[in-house]
PDB file of N, CA and C in Angstrom:
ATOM      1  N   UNK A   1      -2.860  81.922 -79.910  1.00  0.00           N
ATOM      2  CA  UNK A   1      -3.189  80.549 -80.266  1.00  0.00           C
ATOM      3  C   UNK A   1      -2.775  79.648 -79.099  1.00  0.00           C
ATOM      4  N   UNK A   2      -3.877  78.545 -78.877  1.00  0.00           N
ATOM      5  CA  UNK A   2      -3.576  78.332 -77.599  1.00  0.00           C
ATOM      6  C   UNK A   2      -2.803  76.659 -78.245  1.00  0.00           C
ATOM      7  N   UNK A   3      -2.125  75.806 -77.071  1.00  0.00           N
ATOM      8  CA  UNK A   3      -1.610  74.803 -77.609  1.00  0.00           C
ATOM      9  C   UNK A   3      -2.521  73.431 -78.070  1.00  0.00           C
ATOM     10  N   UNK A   4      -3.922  73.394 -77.971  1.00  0.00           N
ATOM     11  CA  UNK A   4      -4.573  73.014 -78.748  1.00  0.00           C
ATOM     12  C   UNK A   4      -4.701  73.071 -80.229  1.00  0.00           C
ATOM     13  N   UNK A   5      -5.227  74.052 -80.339  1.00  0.00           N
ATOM     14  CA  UNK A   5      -5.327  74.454 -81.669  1.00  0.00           C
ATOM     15  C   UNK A   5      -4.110  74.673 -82.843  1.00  0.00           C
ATOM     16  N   UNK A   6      -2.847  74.358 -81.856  1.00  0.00           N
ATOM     17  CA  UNK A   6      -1.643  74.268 -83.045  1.00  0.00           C
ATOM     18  C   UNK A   6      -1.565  73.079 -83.018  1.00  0.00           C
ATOM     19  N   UNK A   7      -1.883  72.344 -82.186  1.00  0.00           N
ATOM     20  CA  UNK A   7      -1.863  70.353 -82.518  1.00  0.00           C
ATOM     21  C   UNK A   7      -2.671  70.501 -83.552  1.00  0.00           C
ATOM     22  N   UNK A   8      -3.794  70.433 -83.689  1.00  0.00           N
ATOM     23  CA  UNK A   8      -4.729  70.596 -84.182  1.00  0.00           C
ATOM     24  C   UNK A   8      -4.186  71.099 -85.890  1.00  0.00           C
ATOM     25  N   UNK A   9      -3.781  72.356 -85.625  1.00  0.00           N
ATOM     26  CA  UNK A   9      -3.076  72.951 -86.768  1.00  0.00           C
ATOM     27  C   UNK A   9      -1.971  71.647 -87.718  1.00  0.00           C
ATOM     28  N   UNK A  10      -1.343  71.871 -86.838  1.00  0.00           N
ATOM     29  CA  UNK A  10      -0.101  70.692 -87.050  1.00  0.00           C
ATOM     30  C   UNK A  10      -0.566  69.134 -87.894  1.00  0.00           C
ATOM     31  N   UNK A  11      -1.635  68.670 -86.967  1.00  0.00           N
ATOM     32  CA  UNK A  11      -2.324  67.331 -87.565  1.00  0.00           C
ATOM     33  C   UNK A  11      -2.855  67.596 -88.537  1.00  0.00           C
ATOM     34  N   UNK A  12      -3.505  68.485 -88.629  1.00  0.00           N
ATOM     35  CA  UNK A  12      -4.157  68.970 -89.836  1.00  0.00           C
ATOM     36  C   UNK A  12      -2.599  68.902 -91.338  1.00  0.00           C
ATOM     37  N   UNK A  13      -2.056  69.621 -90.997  1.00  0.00           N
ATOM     38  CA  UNK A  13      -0.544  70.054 -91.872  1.00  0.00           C
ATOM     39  C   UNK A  13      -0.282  68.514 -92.462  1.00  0.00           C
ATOM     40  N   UNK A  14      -0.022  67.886 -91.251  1.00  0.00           N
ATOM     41  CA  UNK A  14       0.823  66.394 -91.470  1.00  0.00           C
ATOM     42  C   UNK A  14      -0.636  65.802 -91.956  1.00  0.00           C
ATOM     43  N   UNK A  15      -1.360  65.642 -92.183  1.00  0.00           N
ATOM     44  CA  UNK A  15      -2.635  64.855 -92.799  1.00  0.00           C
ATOM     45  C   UNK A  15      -2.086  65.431 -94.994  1.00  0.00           C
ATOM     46  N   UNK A  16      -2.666  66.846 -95.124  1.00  0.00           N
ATOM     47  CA  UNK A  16      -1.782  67.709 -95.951  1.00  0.00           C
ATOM     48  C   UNK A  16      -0.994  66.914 -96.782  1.00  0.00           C
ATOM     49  N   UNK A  17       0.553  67.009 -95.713  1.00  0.00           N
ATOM     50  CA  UNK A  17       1.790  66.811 -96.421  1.00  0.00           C
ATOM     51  C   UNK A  17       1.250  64.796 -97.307  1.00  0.00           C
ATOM     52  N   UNK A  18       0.651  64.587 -96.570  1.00  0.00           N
ATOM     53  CA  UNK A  18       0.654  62.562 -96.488  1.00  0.00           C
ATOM     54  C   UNK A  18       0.032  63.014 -97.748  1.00  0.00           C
ATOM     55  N   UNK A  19      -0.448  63.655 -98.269  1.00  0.00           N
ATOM     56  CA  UNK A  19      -1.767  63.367 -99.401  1.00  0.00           C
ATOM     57  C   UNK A  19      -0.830  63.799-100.606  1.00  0.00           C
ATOM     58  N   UNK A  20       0.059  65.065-100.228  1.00  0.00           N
ATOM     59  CA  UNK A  20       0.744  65.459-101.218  1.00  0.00           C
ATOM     60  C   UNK A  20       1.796  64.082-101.404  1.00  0.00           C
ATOM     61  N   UNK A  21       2.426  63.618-100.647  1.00  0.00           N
ATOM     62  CA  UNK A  21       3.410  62.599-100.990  1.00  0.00           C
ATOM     63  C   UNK A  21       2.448  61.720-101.741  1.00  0.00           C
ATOM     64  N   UNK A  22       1.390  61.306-101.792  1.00  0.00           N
ATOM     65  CA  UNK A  22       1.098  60.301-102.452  1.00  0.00           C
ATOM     66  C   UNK A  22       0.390  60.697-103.597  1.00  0.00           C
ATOM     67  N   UNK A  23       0.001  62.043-103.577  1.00  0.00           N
ATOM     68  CA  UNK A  23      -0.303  62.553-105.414  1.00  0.00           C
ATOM     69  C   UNK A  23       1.249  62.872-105.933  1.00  0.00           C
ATOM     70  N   UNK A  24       2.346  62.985-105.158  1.00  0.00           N
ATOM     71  CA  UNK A  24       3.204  63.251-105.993  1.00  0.00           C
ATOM     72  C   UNK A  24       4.348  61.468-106.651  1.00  0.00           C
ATOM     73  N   UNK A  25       3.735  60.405-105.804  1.00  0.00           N
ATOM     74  CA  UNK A  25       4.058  59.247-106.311  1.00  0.00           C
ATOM     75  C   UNK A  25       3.282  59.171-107.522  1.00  0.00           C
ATOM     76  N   UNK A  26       1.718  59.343-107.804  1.00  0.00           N
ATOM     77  CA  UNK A  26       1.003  59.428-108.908  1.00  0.00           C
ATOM     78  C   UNK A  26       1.595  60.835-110.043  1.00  0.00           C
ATOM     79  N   UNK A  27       1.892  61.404-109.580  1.00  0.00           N
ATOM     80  CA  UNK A  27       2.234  62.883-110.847  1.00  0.00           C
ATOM     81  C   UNK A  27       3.348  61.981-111.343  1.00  0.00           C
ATOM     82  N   UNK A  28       3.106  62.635-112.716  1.00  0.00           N
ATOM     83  CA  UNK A  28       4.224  62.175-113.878  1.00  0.00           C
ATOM     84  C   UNK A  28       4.752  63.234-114.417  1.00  0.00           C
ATOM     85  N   UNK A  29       5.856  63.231-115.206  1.00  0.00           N
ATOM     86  CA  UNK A  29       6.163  64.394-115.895  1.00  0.00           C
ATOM     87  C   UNK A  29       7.375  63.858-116.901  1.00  0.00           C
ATOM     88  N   UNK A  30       7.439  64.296-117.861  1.00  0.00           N
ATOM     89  CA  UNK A  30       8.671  63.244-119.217  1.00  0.00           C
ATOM     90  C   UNK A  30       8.826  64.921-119.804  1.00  0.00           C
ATOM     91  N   UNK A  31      10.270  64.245-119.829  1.00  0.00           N
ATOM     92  CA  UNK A  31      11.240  65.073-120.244  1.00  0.00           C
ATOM     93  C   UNK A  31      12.266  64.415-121.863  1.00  0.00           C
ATOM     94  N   UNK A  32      12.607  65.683-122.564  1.00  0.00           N
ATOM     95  CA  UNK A  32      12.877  64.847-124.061  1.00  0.00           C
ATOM     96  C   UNK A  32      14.520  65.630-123.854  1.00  0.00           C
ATOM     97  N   UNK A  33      14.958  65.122-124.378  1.00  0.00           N
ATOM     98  CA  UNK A  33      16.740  65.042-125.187  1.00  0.00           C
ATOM     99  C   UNK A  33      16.506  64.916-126.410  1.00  0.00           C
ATOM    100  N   UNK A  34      17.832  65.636-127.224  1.00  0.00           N
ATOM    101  CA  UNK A  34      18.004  65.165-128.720  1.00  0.00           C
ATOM    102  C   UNK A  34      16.631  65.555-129.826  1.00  0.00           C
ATOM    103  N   UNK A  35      16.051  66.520-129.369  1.00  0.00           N
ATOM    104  CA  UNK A  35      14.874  66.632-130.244  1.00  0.00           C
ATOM    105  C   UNK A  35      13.976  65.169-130.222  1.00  0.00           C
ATOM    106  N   UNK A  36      13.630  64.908-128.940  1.00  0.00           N
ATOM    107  CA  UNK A  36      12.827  64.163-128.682  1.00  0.00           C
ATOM    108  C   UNK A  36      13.264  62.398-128.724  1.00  0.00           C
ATOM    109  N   UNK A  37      13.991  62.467-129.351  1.00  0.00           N
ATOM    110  CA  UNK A  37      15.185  60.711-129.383  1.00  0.00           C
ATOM    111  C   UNK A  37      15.016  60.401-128.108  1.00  0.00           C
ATOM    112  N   UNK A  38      15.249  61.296-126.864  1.00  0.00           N
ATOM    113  CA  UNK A  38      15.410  60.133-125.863  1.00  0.00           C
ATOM    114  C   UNK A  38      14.300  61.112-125.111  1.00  0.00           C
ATOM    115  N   UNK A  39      13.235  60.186-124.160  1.00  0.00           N
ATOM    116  CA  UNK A  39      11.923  60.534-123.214  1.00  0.00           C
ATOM    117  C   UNK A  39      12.231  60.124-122.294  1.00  0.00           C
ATOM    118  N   UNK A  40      12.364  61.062-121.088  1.00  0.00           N
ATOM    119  CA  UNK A  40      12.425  60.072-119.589  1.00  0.00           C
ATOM    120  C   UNK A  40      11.160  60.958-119.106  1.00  0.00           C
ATOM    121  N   UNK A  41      10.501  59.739-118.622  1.00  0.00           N
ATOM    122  CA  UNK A  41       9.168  59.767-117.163  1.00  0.00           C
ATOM    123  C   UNK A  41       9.937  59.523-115.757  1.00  0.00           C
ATOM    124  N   UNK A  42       9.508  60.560-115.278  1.00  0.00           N
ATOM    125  CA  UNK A  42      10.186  60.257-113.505  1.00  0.00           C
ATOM    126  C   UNK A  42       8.599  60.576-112.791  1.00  0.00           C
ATOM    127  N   UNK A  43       8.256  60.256-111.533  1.00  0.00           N
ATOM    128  CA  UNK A  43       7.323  60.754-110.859  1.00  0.00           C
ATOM    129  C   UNK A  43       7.485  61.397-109.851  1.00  0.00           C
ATOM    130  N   UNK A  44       7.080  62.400-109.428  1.00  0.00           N
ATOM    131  CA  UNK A  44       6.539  63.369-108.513  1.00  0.00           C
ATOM    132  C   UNK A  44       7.479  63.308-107.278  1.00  0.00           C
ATOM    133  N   UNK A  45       8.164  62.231-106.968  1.00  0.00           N
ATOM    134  CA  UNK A  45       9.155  62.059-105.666  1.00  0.00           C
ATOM    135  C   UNK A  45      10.386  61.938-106.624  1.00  0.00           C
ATOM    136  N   UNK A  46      10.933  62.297-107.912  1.00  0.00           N
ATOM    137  CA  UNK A  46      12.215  62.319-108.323  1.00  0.00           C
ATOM    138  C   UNK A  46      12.545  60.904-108.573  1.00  0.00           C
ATOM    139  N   UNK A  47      11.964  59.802-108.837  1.00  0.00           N
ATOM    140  CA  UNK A  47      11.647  58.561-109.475  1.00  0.00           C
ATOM    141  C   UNK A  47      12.073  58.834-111.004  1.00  0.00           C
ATOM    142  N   UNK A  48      12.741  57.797-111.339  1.00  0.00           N
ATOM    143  CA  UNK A  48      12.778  57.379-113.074  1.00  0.00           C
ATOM    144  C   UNK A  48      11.537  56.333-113.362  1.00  0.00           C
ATOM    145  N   UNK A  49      10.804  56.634-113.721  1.00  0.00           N
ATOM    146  CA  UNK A  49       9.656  55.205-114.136  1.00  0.00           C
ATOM    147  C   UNK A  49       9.861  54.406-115.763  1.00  0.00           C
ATOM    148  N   UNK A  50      10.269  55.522-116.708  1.00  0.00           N
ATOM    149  CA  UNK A  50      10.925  54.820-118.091  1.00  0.00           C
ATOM    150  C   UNK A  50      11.603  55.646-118.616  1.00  0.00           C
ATOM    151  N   UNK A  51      12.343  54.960-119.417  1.00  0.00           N
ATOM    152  CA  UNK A  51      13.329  55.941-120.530  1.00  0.00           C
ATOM    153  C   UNK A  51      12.934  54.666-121.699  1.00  0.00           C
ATOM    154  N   UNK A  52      12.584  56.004-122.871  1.00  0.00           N
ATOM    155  CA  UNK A  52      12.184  55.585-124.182  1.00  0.00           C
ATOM    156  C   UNK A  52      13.388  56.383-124.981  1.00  0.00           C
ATOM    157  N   UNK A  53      13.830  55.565-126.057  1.00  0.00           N
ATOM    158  CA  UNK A  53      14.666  55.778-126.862  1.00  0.00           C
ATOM    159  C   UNK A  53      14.524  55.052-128.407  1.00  0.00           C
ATOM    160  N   UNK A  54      14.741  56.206-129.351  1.00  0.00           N
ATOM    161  CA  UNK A  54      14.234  56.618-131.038  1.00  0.00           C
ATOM    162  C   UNK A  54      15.226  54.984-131.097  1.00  0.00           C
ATOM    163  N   UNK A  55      14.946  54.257-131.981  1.00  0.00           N
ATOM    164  CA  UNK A  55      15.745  53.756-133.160  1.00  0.00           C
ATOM    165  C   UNK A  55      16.961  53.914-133.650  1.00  0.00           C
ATOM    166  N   UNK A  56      16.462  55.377-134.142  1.00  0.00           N
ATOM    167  CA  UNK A  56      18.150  55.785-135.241  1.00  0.00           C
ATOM    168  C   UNK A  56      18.744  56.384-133.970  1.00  0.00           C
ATOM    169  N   UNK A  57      18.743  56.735-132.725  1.00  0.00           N
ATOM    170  CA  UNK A  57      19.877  57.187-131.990  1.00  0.00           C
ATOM    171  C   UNK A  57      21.043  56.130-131.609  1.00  0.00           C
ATOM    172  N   UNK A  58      19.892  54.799-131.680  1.00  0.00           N
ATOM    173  CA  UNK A  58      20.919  53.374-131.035  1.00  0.00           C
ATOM    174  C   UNK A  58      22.271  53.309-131.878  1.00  0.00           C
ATOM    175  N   UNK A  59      23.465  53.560-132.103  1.00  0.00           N
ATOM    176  CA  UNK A  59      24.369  53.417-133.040  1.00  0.00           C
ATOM    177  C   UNK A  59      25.699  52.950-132.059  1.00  0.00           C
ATOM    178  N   UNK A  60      25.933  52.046-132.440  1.00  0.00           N
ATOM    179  CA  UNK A  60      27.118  51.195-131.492  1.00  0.00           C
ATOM    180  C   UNK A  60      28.128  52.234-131.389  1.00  0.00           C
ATOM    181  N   UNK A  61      28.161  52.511-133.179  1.00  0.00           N
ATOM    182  CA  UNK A  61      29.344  53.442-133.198  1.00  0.00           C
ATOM    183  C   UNK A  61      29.952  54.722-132.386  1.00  0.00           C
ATOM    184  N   UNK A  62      28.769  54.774-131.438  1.00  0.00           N
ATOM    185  CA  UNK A  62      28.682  56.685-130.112  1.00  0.00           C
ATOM    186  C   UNK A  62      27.851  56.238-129.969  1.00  0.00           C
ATOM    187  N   UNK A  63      28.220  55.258-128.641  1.00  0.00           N
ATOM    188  CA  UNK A  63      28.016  54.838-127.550  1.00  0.00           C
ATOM    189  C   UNK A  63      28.224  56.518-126.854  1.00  0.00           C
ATOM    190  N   UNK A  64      29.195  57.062-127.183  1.00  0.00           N
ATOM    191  CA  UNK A  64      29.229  58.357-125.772  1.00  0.00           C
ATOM    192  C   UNK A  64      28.018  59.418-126.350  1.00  0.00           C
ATOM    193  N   UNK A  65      27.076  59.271-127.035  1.00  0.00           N
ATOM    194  CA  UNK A  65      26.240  60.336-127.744  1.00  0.00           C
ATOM    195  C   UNK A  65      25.134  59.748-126.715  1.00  0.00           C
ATOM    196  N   UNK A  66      25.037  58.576-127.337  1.00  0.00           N
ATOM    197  CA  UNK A  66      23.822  57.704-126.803  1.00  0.00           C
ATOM    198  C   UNK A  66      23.998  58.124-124.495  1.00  0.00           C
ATOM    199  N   UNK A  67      24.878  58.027-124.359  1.00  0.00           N
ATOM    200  CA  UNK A  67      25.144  58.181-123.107  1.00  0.00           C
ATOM    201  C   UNK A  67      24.663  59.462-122.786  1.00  0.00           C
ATOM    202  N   UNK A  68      24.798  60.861-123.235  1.00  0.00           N
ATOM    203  CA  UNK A  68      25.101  62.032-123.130  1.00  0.00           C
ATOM    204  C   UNK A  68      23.840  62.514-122.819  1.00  0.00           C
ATOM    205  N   UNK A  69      22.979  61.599-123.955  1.00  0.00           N
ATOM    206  CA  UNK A  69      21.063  62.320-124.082  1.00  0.00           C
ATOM    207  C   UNK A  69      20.607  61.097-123.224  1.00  0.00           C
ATOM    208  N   UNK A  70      21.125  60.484-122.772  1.00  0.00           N
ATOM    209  CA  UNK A  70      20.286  59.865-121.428  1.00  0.00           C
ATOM    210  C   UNK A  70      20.246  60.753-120.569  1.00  0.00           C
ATOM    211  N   UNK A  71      21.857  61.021-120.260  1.00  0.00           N
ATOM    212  CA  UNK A  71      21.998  61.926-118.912  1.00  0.00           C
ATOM    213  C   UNK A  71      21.015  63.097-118.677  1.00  0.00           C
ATOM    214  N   UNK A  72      21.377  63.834-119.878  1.00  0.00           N
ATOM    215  CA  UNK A  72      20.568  65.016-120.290  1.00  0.00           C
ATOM    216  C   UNK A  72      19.011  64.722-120.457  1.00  0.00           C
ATOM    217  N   UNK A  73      18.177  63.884-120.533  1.00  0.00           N
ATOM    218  CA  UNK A  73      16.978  63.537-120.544  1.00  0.00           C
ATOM    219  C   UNK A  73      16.582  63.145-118.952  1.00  0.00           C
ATOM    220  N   UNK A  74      17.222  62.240-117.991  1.00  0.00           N
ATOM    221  CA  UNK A  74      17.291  62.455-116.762  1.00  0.00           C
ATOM    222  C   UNK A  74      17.616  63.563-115.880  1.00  0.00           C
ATOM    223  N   UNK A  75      18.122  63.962-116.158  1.00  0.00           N
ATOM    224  CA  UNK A  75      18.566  65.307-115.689  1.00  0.00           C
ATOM    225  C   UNK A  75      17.363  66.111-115.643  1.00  0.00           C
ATOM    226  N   UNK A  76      16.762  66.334-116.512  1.00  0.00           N
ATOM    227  CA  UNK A  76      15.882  67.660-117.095  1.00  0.00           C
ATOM    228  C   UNK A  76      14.311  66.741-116.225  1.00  0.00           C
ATOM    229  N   UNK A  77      14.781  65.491-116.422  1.00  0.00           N
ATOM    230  CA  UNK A  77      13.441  64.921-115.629  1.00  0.00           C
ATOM    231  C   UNK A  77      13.117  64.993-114.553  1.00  0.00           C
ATOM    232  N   UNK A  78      14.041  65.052-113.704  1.00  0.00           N
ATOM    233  CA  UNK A  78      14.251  65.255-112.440  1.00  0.00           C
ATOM    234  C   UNK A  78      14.141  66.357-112.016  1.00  0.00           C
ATOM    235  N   UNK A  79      14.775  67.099-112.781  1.00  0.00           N
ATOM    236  CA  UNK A  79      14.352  69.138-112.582  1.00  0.00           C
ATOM    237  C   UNK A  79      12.971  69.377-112.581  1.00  0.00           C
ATOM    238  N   UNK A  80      12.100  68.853-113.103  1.00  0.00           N
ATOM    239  CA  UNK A  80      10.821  68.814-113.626  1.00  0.00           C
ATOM    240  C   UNK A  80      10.308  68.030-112.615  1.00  0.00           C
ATOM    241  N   UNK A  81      10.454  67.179-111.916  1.00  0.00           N
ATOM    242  CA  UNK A  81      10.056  66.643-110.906  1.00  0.00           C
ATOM    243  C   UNK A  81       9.666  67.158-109.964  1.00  0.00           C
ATOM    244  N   UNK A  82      10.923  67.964-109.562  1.00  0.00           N
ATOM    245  CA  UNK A  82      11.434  69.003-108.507  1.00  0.00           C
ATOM    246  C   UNK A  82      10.708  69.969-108.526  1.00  0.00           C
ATOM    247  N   UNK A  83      10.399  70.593-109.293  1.00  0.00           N
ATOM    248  CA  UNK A  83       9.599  72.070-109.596  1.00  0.00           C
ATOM    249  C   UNK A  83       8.049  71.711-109.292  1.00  0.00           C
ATOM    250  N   UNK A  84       7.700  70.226-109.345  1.00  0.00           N
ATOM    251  CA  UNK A  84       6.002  69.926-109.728  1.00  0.00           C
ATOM    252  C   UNK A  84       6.239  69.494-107.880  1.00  0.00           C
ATOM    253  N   UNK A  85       7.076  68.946-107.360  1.00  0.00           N
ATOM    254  CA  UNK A  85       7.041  68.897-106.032  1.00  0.00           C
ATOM    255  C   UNK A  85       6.913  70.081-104.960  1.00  0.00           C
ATOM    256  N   UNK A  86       7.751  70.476-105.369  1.00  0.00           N
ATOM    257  CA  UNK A  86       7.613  72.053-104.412  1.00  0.00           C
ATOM    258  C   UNK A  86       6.366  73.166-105.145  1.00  0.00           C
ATOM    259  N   UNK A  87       6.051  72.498-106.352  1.00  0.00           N
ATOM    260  CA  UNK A  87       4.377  73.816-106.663  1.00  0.00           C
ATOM    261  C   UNK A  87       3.513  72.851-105.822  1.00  0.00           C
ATOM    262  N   UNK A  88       3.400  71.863-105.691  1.00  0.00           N
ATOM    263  CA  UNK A  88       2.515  71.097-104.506  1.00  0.00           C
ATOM    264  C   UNK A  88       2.703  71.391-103.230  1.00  0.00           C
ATOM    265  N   UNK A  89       3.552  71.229-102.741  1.00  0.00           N
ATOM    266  CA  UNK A  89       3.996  71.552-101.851  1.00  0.00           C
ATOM    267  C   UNK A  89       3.581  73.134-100.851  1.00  0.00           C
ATOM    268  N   UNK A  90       3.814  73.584-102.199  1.00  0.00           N
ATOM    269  CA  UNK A  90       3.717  75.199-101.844  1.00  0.00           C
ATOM    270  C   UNK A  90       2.365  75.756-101.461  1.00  0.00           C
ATOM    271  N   UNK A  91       1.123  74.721-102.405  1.00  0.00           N
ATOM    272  CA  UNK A  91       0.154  74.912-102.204  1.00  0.00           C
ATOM    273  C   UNK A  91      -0.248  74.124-101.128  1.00  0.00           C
ATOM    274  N   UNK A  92      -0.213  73.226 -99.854  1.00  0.00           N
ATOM    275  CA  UNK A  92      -0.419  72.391 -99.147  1.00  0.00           C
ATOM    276  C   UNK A  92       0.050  73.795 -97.708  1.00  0.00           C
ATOM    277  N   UNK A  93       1.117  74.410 -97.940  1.00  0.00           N
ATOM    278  CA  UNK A  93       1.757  75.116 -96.913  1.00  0.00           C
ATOM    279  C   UNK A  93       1.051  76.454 -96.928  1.00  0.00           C
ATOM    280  N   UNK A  94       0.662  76.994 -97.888  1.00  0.00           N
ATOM    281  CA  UNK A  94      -0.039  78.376 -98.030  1.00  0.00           C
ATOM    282  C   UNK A  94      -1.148  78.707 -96.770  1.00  0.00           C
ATOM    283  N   UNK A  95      -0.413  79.815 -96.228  1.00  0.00           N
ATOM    284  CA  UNK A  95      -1.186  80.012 -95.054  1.00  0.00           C
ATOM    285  C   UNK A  95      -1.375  79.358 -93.598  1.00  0.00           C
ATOM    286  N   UNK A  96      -0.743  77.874 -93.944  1.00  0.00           N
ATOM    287  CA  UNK A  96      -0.271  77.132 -92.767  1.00  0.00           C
ATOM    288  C   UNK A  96       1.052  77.590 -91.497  1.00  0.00           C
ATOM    289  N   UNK A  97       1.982  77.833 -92.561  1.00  0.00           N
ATOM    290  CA  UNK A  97       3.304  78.150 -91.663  1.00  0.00           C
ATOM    291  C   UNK A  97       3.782  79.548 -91.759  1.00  0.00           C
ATOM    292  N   UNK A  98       4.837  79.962 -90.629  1.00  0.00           N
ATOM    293  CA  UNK A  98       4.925  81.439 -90.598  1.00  0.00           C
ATOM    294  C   UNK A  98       5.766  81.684 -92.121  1.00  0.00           C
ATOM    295  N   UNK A  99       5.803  83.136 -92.315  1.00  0.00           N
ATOM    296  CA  UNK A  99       6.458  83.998 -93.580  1.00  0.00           C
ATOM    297  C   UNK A  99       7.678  83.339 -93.702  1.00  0.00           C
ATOM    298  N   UNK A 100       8.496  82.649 -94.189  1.00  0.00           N
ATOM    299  CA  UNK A 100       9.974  82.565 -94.421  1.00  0.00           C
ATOM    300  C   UNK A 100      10.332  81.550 -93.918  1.00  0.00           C
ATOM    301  N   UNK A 101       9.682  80.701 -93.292  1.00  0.00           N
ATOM    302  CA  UNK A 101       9.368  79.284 -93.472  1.00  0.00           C
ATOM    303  C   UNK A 101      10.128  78.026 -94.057  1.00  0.00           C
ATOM    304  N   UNK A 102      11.269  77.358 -94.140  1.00  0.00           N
ATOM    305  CA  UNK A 102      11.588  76.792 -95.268  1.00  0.00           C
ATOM    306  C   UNK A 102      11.605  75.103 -95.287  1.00  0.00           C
ATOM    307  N   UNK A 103      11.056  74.446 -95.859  1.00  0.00           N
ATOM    308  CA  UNK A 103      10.698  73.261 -95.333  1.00  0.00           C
ATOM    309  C   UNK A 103      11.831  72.203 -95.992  1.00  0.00           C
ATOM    310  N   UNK A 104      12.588  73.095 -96.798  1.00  0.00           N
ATOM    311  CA  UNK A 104      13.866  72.666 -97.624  1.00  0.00           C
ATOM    312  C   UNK A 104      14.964  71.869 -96.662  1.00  0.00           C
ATOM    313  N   UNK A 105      14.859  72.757 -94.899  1.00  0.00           N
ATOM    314  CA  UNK A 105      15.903  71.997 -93.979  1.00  0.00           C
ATOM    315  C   UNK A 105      15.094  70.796 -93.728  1.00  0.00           C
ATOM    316  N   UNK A 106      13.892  70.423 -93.875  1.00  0.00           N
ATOM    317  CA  UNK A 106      13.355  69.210 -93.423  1.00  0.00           C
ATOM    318  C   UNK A 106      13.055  68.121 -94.345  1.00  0.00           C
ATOM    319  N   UNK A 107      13.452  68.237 -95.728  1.00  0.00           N
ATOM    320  CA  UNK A 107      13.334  67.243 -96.749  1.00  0.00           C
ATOM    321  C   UNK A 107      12.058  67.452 -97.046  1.00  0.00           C
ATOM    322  N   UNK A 108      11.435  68.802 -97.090  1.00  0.00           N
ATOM    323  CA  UNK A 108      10.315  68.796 -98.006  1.00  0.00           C
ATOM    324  C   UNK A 108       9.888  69.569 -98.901  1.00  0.00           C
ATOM    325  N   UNK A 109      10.780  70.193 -98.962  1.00  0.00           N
ATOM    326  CA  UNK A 109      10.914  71.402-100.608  1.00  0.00           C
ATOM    327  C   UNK A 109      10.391  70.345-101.437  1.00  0.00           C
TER     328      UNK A 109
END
């Protein structure tokens, strides 16, 4: 491969990655706590966009309950984020870069 054709390669890649960052600002994904009481939406870059929360969970009285299934509803949202980023990802790189590859040192897992 001559050094043309890996610019070439390369621009091509970085054209790629730009498209994935901006379907992954559009991807959504909601995650539930508590048998569904608490919903968090994050998007595609590990974003919180809302947290929805039941009625009967609001109880002054556990405040630390109410705290617990936030965390745990963010948490799980973000995991879910993560996983829909790097299956994009994965498919954008397929066949582009050598075997073992890891794009994790460059902030793009």
């Amino acid at each position: 491969m001559n050094m043309a054709d890996m610019f070439g390669k390369l621009t091509e890649f970085q054209k790629k990655v730009d498209e994935v960052k901006r379907q992954l600002n559009e991807l959504e994904v909601e995650a539930e706590a508590g048998g569904g009481m608490v919903r968090v939406t994050a998007n595609g870059n590990r974003e919180i966009t809302s947290i929805k929360l039941d009625r009967d969970i609001v109880d002054p009285n556990d405040i630390e309950m109410l705290e617990d299934l936030i965390t745990a509803g963010i948490n799980q949202a973000i995991k879910k984020a993560e996983e829909a980023a790097q299956d994009k990802m994965a498919d954008v790189t397929k066949g582009m870069l050598p075997g073992g590859f890891d794009l994790g040192n460059l902030g793009m897992k």
